[in-house]
Structures are given as structure tokens and as C-alpha cells.
C-alpha atoms as a PDB file:
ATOM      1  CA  UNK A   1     -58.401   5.362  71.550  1.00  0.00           C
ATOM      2  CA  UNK A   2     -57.334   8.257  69.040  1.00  0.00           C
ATOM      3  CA  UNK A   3     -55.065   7.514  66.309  1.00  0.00           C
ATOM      4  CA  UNK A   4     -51.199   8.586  66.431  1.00  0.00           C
ATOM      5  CA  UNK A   5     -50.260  12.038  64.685  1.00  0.00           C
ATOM      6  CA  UNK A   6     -48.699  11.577  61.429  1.00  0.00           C
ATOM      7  CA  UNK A   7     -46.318  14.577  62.156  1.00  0.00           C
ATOM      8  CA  UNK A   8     -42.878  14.570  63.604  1.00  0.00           C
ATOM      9  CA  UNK A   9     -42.861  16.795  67.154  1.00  0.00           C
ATOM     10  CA  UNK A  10     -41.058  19.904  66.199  1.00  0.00           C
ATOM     11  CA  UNK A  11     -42.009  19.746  62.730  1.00  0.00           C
ATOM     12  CA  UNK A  12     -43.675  22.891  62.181  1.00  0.00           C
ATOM     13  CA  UNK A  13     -44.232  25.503  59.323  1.00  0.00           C
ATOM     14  CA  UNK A  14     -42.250  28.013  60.807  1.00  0.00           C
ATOM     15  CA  UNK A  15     -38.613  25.512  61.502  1.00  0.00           C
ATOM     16  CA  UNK A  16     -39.829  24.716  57.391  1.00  0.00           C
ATOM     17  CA  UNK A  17     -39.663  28.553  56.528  1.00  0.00           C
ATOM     18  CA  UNK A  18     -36.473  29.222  58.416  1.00  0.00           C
ATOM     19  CA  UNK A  19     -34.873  26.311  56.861  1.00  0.00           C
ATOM     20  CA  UNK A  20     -35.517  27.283  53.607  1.00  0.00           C
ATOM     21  CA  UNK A  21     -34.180  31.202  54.178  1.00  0.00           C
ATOM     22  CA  UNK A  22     -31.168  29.954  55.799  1.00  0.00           C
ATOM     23  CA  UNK A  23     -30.642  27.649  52.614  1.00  0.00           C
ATOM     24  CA  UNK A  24     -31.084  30.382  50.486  1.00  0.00           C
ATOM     25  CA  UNK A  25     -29.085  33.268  52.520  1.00  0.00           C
ATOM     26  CA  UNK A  26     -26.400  29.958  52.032  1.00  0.00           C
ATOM     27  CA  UNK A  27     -26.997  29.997  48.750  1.00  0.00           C
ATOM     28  CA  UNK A  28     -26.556  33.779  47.468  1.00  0.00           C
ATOM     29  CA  UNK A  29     -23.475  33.805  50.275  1.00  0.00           C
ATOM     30  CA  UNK A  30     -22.015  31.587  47.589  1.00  0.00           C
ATOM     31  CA  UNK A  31     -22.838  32.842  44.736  1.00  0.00           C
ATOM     32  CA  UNK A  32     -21.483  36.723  46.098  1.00  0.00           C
ATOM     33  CA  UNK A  33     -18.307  35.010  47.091  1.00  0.00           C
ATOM     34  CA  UNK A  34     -17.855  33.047  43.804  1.00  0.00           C
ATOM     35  CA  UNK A  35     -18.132  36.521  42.105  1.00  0.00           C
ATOM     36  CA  UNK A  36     -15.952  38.753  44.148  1.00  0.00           C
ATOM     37  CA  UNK A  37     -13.439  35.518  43.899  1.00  0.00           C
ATOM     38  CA  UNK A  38     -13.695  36.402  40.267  1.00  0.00           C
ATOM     39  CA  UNK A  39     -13.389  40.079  40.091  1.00  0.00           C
ATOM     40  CA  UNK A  40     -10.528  39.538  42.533  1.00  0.00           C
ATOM     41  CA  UNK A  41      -8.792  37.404  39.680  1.00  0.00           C
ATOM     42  CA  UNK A  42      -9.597  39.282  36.984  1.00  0.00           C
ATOM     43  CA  UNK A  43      -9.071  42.446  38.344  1.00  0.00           C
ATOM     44  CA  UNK A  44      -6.793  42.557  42.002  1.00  0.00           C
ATOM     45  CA  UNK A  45      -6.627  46.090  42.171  1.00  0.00           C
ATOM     46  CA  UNK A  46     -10.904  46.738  42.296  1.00  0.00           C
ATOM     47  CA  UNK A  47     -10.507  45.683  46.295  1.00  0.00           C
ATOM     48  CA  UNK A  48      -7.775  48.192  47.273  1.00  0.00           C
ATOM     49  CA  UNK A  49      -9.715  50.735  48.929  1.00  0.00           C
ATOM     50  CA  UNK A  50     -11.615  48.155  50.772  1.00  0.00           C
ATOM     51  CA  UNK A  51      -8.096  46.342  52.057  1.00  0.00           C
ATOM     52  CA  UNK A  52      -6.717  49.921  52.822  1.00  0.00           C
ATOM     53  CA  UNK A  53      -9.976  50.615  55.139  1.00  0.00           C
ATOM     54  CA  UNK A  54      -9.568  47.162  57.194  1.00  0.00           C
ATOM     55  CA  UNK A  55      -5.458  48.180  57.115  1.00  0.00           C
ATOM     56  CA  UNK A  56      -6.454  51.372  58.658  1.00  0.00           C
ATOM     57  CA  UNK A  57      -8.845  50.035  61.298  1.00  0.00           C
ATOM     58  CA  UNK A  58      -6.092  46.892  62.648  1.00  0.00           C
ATOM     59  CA  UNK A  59      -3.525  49.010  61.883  1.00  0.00           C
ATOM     60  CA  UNK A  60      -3.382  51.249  65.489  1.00  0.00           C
ATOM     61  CA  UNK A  61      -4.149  47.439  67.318  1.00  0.00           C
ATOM     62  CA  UNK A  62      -1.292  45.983  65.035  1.00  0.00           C
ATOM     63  CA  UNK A  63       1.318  48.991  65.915  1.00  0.00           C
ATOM     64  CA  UNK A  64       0.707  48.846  69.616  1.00  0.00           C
ATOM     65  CA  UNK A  65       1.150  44.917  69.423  1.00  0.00           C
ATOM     66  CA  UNK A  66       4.639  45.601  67.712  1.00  0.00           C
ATOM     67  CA  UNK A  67       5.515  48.457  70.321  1.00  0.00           C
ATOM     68  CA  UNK A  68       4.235  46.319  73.167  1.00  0.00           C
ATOM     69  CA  UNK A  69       6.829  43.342  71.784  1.00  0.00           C
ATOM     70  CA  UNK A  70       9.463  45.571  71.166  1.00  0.00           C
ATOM     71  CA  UNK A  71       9.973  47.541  73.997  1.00  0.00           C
ATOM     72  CA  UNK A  72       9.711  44.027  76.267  1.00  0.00           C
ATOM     73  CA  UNK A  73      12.700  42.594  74.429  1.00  0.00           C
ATOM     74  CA  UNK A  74      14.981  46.148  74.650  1.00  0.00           C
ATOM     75  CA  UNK A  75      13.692  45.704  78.525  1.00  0.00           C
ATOM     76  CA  UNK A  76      15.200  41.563  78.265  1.00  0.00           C
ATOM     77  CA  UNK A  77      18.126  42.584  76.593  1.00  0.00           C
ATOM     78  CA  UNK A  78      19.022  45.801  78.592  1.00  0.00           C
ATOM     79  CA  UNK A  79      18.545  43.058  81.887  1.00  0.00           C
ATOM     80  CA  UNK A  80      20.536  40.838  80.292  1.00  0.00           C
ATOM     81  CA  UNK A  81      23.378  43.562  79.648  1.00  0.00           C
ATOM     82  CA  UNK A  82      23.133  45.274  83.085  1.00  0.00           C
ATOM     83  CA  UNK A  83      23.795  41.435  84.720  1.00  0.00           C
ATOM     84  CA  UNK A  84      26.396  41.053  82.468  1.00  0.00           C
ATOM     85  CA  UNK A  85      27.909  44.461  82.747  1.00  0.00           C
ATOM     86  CA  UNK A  86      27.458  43.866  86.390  1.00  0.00           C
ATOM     87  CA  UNK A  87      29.846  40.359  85.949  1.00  0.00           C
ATOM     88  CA  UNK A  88      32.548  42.803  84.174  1.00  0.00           C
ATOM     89  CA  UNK A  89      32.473  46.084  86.147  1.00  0.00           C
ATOM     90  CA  UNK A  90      35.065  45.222  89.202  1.00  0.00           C
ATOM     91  CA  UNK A  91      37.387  43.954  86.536  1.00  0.00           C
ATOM     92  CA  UNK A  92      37.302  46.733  84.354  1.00  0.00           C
ATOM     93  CA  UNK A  93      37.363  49.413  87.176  1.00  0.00           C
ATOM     94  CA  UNK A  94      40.614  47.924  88.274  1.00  0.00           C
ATOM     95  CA  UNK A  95      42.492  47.386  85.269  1.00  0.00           C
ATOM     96  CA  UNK A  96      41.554  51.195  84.785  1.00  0.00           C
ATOM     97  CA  UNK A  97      43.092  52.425  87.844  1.00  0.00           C
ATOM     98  CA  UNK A  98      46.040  50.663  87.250  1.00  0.00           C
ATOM     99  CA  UNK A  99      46.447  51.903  83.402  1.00  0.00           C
ATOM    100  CA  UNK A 100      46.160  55.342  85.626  1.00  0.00           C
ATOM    101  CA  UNK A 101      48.715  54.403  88.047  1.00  0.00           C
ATOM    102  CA  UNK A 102      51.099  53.030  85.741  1.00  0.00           C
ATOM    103  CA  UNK A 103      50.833  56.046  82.960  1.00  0.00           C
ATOM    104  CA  UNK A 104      51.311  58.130  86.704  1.00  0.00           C
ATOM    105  CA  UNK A 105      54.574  56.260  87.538  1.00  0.00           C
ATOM    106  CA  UNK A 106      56.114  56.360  84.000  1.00  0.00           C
ATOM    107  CA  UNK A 107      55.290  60.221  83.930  1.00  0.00           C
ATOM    108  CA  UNK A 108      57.005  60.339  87.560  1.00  0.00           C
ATOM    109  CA  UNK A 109      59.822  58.355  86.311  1.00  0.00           C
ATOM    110  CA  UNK A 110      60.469  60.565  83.270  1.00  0.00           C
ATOM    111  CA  UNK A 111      60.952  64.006  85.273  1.00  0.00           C
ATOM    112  CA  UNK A 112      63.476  62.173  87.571  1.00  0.00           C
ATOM    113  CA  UNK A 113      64.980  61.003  84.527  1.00  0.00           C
ATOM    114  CA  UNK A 114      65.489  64.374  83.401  1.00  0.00           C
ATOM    115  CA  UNK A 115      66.135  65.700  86.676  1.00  0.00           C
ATOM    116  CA  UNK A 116      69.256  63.113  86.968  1.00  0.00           C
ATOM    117  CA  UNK A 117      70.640  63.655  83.955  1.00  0.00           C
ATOM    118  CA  UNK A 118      73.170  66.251  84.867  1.00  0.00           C
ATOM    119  CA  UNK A 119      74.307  64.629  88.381  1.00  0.00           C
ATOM    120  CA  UNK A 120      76.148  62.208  87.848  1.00  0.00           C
ATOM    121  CA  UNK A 121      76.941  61.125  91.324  1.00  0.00           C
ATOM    122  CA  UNK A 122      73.354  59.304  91.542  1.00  0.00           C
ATOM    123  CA  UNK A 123      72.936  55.989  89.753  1.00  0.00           C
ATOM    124  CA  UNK A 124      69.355  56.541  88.494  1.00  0.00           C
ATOM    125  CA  UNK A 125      68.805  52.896  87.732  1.00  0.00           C
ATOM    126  CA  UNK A 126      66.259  51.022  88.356  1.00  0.00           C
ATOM    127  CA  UNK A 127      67.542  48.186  91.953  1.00  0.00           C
ATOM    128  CA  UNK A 128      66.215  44.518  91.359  1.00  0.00           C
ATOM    129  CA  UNK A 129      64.075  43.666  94.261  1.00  0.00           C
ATOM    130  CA  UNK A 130      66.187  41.990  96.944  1.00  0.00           C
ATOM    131  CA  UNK A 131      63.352  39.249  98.102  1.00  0.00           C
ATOM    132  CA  UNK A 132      59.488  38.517  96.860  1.00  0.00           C
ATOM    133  CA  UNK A 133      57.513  37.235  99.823  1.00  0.00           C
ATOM    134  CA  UNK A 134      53.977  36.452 100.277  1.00  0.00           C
ATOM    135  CA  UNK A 135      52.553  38.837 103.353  1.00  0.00           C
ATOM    136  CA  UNK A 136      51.626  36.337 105.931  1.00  0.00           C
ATOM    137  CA  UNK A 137      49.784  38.551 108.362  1.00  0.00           C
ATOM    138  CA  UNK A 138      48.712  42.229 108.886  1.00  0.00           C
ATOM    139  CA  UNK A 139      47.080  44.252 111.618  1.00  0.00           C
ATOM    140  CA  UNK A 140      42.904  45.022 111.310  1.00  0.00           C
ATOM    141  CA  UNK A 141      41.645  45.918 114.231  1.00  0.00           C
ATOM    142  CA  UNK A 142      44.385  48.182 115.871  1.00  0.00           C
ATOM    143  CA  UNK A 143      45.208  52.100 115.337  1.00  0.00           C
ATOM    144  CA  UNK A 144      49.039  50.840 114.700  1.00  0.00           C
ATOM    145  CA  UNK A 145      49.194  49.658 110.982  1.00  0.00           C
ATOM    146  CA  UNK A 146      51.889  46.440 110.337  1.00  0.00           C
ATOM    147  CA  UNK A 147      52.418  43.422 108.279  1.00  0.00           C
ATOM    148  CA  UNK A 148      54.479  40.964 108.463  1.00  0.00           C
ATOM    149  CA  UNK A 149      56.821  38.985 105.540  1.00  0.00           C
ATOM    150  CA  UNK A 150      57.864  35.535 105.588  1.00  0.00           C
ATOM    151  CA  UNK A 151      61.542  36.638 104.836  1.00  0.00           C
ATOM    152  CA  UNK A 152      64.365  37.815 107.508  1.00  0.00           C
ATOM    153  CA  UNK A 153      67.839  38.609 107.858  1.00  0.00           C
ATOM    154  CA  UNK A 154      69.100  35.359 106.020  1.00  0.00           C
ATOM    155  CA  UNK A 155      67.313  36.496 103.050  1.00  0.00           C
ATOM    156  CA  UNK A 156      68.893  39.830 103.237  1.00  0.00           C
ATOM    157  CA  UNK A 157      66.329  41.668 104.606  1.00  0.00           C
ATOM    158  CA  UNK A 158      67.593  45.218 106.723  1.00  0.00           C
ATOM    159  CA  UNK A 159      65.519  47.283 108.589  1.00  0.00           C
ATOM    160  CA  UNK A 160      64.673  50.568 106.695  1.00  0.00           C
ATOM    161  CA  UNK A 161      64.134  48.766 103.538  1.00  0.00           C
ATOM    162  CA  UNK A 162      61.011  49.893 101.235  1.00  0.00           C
ATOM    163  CA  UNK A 163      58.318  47.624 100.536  1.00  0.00           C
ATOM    164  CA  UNK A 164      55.946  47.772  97.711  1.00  0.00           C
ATOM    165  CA  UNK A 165      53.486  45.745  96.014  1.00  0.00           C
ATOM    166  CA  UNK A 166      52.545  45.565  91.988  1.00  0.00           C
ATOM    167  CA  UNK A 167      50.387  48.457  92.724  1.00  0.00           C
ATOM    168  CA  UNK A 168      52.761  51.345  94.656  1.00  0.00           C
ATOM    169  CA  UNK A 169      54.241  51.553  98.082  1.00  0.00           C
ATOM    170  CA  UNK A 170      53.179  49.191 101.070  1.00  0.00           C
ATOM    171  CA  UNK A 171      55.710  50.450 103.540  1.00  0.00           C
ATOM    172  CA  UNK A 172      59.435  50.142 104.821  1.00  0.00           C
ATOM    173  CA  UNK A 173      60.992  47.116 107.306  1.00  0.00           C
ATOM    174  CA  UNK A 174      60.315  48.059 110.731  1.00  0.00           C
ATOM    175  CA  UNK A 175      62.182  45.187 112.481  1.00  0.00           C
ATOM    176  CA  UNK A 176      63.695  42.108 111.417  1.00  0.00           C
ATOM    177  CA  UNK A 177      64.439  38.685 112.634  1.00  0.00           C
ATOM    178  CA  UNK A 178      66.103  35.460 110.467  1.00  0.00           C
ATOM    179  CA  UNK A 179      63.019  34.691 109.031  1.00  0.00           C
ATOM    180  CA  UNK A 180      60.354  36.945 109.816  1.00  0.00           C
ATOM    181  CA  UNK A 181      60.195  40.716 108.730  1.00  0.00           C
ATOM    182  CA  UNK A 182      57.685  43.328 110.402  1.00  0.00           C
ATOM    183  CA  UNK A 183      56.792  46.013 108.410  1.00  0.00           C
ATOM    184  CA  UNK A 184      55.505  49.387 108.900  1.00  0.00           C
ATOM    185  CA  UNK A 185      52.471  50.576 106.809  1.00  0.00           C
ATOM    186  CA  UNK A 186      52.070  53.484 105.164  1.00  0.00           C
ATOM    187  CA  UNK A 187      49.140  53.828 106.507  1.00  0.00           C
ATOM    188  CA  UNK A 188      50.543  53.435 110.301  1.00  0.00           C
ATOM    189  CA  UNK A 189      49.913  57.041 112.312  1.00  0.00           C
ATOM    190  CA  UNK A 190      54.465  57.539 112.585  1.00  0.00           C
ATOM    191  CA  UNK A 191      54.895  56.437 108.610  1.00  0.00           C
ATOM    192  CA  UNK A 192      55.949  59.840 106.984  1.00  0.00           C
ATOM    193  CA  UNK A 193      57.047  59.252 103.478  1.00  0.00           C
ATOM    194  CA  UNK A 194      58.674  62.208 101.380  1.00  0.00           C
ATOM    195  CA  UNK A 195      56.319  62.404  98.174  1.00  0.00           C
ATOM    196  CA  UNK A 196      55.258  64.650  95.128  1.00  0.00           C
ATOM    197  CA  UNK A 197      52.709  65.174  92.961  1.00  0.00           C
ATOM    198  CA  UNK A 198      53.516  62.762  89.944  1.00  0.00           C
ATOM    199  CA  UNK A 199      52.416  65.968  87.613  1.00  0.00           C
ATOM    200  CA  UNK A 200      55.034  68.281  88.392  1.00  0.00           C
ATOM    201  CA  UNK A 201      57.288  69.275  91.302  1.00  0.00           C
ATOM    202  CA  UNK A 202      54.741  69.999  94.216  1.00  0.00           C
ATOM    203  CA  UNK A 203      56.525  68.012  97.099  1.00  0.00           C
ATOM    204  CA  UNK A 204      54.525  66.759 100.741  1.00  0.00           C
ATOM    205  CA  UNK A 205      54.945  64.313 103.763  1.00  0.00           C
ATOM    206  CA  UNK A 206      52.749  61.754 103.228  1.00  0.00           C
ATOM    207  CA  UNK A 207      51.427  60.684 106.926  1.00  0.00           C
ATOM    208  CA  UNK A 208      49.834  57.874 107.645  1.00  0.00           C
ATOM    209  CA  UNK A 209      46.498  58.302 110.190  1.00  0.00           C
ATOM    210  CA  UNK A 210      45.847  55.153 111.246  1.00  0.00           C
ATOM    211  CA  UNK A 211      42.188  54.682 109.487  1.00  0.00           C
ATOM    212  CA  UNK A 212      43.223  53.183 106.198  1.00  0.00           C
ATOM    213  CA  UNK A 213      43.898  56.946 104.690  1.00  0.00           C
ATOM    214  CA  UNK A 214      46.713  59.498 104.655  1.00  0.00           C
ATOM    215  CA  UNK A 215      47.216  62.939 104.924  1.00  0.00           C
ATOM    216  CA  UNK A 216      49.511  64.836 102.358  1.00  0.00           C
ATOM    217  CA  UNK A 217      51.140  67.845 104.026  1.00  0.00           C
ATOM    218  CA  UNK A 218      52.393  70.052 102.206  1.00  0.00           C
ATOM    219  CA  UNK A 219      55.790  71.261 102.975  1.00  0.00           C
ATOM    220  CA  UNK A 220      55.348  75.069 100.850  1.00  0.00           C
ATOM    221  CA  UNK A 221      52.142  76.315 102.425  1.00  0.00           C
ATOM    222  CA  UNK A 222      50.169  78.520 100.713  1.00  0.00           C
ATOM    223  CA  UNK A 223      47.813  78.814  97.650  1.00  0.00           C
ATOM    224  CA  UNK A 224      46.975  75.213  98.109  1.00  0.00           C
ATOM    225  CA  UNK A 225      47.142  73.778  94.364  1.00  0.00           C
ATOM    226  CA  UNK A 226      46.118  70.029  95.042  1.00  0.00           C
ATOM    227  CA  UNK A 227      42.974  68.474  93.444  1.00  0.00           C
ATOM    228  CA  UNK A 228      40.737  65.734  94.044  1.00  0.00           C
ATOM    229  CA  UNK A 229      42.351  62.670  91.815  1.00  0.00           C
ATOM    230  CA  UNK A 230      46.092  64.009  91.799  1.00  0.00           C
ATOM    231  CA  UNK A 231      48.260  60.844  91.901  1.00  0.00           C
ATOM    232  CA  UNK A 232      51.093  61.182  94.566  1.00  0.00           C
ATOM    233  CA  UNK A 233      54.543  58.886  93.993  1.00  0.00           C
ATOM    234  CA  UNK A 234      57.693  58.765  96.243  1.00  0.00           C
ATOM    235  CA  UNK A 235      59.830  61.385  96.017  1.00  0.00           C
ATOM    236  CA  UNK A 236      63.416  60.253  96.816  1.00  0.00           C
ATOM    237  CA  UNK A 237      64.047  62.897  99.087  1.00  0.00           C
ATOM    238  CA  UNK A 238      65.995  61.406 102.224  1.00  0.00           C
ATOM    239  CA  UNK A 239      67.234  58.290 100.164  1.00  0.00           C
ATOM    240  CA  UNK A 240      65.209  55.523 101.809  1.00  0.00           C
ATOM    241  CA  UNK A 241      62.593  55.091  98.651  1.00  0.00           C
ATOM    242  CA  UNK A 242      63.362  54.995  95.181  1.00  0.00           C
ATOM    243  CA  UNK A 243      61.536  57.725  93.306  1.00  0.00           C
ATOM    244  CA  UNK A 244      58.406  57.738  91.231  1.00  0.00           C
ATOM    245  CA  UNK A 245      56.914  54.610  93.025  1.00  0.00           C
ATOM    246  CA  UNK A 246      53.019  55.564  93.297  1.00  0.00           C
ATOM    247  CA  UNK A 247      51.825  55.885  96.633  1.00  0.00           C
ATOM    248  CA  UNK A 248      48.492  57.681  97.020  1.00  0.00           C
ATOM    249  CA  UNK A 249      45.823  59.006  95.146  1.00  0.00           C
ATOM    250  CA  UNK A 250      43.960  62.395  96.741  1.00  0.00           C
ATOM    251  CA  UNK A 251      39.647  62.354  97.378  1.00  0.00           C
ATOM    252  CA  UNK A 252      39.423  65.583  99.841  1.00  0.00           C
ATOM    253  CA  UNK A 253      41.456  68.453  99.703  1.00  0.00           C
ATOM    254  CA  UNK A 254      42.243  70.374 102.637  1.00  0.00           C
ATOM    255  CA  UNK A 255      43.706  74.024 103.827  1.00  0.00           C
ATOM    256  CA  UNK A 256      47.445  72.419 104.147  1.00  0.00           C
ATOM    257  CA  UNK A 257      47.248  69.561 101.797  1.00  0.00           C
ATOM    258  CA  UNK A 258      44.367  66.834 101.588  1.00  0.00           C
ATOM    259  CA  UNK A 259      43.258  63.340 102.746  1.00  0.00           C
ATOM    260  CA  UNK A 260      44.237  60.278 100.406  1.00  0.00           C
ATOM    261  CA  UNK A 261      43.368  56.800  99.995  1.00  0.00           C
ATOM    262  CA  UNK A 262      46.319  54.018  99.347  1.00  0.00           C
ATOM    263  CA  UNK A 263      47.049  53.194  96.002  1.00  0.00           C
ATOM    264  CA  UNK A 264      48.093  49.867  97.176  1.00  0.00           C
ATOM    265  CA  UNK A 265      45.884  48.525  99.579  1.00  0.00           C
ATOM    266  CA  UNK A 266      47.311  45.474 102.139  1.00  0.00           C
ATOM    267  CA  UNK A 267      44.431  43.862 102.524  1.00  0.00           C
ATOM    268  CA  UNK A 268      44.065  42.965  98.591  1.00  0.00           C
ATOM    269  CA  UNK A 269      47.696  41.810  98.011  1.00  0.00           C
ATOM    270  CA  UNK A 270      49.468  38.322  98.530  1.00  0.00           C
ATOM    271  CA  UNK A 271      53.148  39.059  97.543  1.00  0.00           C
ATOM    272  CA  UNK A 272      55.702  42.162  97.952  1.00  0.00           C
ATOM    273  CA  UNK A 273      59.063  42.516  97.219  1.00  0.00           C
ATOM    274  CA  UNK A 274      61.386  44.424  99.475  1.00  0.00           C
ATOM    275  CA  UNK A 275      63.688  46.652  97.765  1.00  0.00           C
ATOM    276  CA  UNK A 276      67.092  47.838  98.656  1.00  0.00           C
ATOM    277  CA  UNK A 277      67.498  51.367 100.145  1.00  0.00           C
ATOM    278  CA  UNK A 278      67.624  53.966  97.171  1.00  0.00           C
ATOM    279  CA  UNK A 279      70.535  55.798  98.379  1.00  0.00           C
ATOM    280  CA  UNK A 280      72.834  54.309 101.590  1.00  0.00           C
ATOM    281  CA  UNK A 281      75.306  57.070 101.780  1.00  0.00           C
ATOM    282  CA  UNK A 282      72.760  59.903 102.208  1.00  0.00           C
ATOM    283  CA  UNK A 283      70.926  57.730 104.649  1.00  0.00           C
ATOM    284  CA  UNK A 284      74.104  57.322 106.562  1.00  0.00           C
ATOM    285  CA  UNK A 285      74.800  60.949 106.333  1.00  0.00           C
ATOM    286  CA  UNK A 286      71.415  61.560 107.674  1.00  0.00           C
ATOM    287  CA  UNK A 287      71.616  59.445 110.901  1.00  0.00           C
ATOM    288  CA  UNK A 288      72.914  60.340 113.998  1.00  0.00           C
ATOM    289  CA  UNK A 289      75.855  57.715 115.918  1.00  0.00           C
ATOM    290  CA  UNK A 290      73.355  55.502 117.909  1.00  0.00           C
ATOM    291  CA  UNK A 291      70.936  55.405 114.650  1.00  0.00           C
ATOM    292  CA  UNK A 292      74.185  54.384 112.648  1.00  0.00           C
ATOM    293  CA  UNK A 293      75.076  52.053 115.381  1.00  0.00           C
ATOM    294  CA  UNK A 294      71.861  50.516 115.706  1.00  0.00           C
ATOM    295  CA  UNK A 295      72.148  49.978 111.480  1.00  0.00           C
ATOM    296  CA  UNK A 296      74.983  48.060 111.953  1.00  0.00           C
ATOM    297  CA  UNK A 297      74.269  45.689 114.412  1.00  0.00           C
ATOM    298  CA  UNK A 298      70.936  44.613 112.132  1.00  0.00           C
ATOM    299  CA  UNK A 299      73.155  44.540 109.367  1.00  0.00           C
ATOM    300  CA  UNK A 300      75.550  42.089 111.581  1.00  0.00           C
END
């Protein structure tokens, strides 16, 4: 039987020689470190073309990095703003129309002002509303346009009264009973409410169509003058409505006039207040016998 080998398997010449380079490739790895460590200390500045080379290399990987970060939080943020924007927007656009609307009626209210000042057979003041009442019902899906008030005759109440909401004109009291009130919209296809162009003295019927939007006539036909966003109030003319109460606001204009939209829309409001006729006298004047009958019995 032959004697064991002395030698380790794997133990050759070759694993002895690569051991010893890789001991000494260790060793002057060390000793190149230790003296650039030293240089470093002893003199910082001797590497700063080498750190401005590796700057220059990592830089164009480093600046896309910081474009690449930046432009996904302006794309966070700018989601972030647009939902809360988004939150804000209805609010806003409505507190902006009815800035507009109010800056509309105070113009309005100014001319009259100025218009009144040298009759003085017209009290100019400004009537307290005779009732508030929440609107308890409405037509939707009929060409006829009504609502209907929770207040009647013993609330005083009349037929012919004007009706208008915090925003502008609803309508006027079509019929009356002790504690009900029908009203006719403005909107209705027989409303026709004297108006003018809150602007200046441009005067129109506005009639109602019976879609949600009304038409202004004009009553001086021709050069048409009207614009898309002219604000229309109540004119005064027949003495029903008090003047410079906003009423409609113009989108299409037309060869005699143009096509409006309600400034105060029934379907977004809870309470109105009836008002008292502007001017009785002139309406009286106006009437014929039976209409001035027909007035007093709903006054009785």
C-alpha cells in the first residue's frame, strides 16, 4: 500500500505565486494610499484637477437626477393646486358674478337717482319688502314657467306684486290665495318686463321664452348697440317694478335685441321677498275698468 501525500489537495505552486502577488498588489495599494492621504494633507489643492475631471464626468448624471426630481414635485404640487383650485372655483365664480351684478345695480341705481332728482312727484326711495318667503315649489318640466310662495293675502300679498331674490328679479304675483301665492317667472313665454341696459339709457321688453332664457327686444330698432355681457336691470317704466333691480345678463346678440340668461335663477334660490308695487297710481292710470275692478276685489 503507498504512503499518503504529504501535500494539502489544492496546494500548488501556482495558488502560492498568486497569493503572494495579491499580498503584494495589497501591499503597494497601501502604501500609494498612505501617500496621496499625505499629499492630500499637506497640500489639498494638488488633487483639484483630478476632483474637477470626476465633477465633470457625474456631473451631466447628477443634473438630470436633479431635473428628473424637480420637475416631478412642480408636477405634485401643480396636482395638488389644480384639486384644490378645483375645491374653490364654483365659489369664486359666483361671488364674482355677484360683485358684477351688484356694481351693475348700484350703477343702475345712480342714473335713476339723477334722473329723479328734478321730479319731485316720485318718491325715489328705496320700499321695504312686504313678506320674505321660502319658494315652496316651481314648475320644471312645462313650457309655462311658475313658482309658488308660502305667503297669501293675510300676509299682504296682491297680485301684480314684484318678486325678487338676493340676486335680481324672479317675477311678479300671478294669483293669490290666503296663504299661498303663484308667481309668474320671468322666464314664463307672457312675462314682459320693461328693462334697460344698466350702462346707459338703451331701454327693451324683456320676454320670457319658456326655455330658461329671455329675449331683450328692443323697443328703438336700428343700429343694434347690445353686446355679449351687457347687464340688463328693471326699468320702472309702467310702475309695477322698482328700477335698477338686475334682471338679465346678454350671451347672443341678435338683429332686434339678443337672447339672455337669468341673473337670478329659481332653481338655486330658497327665499324671496315680494315687494310692493313701485308706483300704484300710474298702474291704476294704466288699467282699464274690469282690470281696476278685478284689483280691487284681490285687494278685498
Amino acid at each position: 500500500m503507498a504512503p499518503p501525500s504529504k501535500r494539502r489537495s489544492g496546494h500548488s505552486r501556482r495558488a502560492q505565486y498568486g497569493q503572494f502577488t495579491g499580498y503584494v498588489l495589497a501591499s503597494i495599494g497601501a502604501l500609494v494610499g498612505a501617500v496621496l492621504l499625505i499629499i492630500s494633507l499637506f497640500n489639498p489643492s494638488a488633487f483639484g484637477g483630478v476632483r474637477g475631471a470626476a465633477n465633470e464626468v457625474v456631473a451631466p448624471a447628477g443634473e438630470g437626477v436633479a431635473v428628473v426630481r424637480s420637475e416631478s414635485r412642480s408636477w405634485l404640487d401643480s396636482i395638488a393646486g389644480y384639486l384644490q383650485a378645483g375645491s374653490q372655483n364654483d365659489a369664486l365664480k359666483k361671488e364674482v358674478e355677484l360683485a358684477r351684478i351688484r356694481l351693475a345695480e348700484a350703477e343702475a341705481i345712480k342714473q335713476e337717482n339723477a334722473r329723479l332728482k328734478s321730479l319731485v312727484d316720485i318718491d325715489d326711495s328705496e320700499s321695504e319688502a312686504i313678506v320674505i318667503s321660502r319658494v315652496v315649489g316651481a314648475t320644471a318640466a312645462s313650457t309655462r314657467r311658475f313658482a309658488y310662495l308660502g305667503v297669501g293675502s293675510t300676509d299682504g300679498v296682491r297680485r301684480g306684486m314684484p318678486v325678487r331674490s338676493p340676486q335680481g328679479f324672479i317675477g311678479r304675483v300671478l294669483e293669490v290665495s290666503p296663504n299661498t301665492s303663484r308667481v309668474l317667472l320671468l322666464t314664463d313665454s307672457e312675462s314682459v318686463v320693461p328693462v334697460r341696459r344698466a350702462t346707459d339709457d338703451v331701454v327693451a321688453f324683456a320676454e320670457g321664452r319658456g326655455d330658461g332664457l329671455i329675449n331683450i327686444r328692443l323697443i328703438n330698432l336700428g343700429i343694434n348697440p347690445l353686446e355679449a355681457g351687457d347687464i340688463f336691470v328693471t326699468s320702472g317704466a309702467g310702475g309695477f317694478f322698482r328700477p335698477g333691480v338686475a334682471v338679465a345678463i346678454v350671451t347672443k346678440v341678435n338683429d332686434d335685441g339678443a337672447i339672455a340668461r337669468i341673473i337670478s335663477d329659481p332653481a338655486e334660490t330658497d327665499f324671496v321677498a315680494v315687494e310692493p308695487v313701485f308706483q300704484p297710481e300710474t298702474v291704476r292710470a294704466s288699467q282699464t275698468p274690469i282690470e281696476q275692478a278685478l284689483a280691487a276685489e284681490t285687494e278685498d
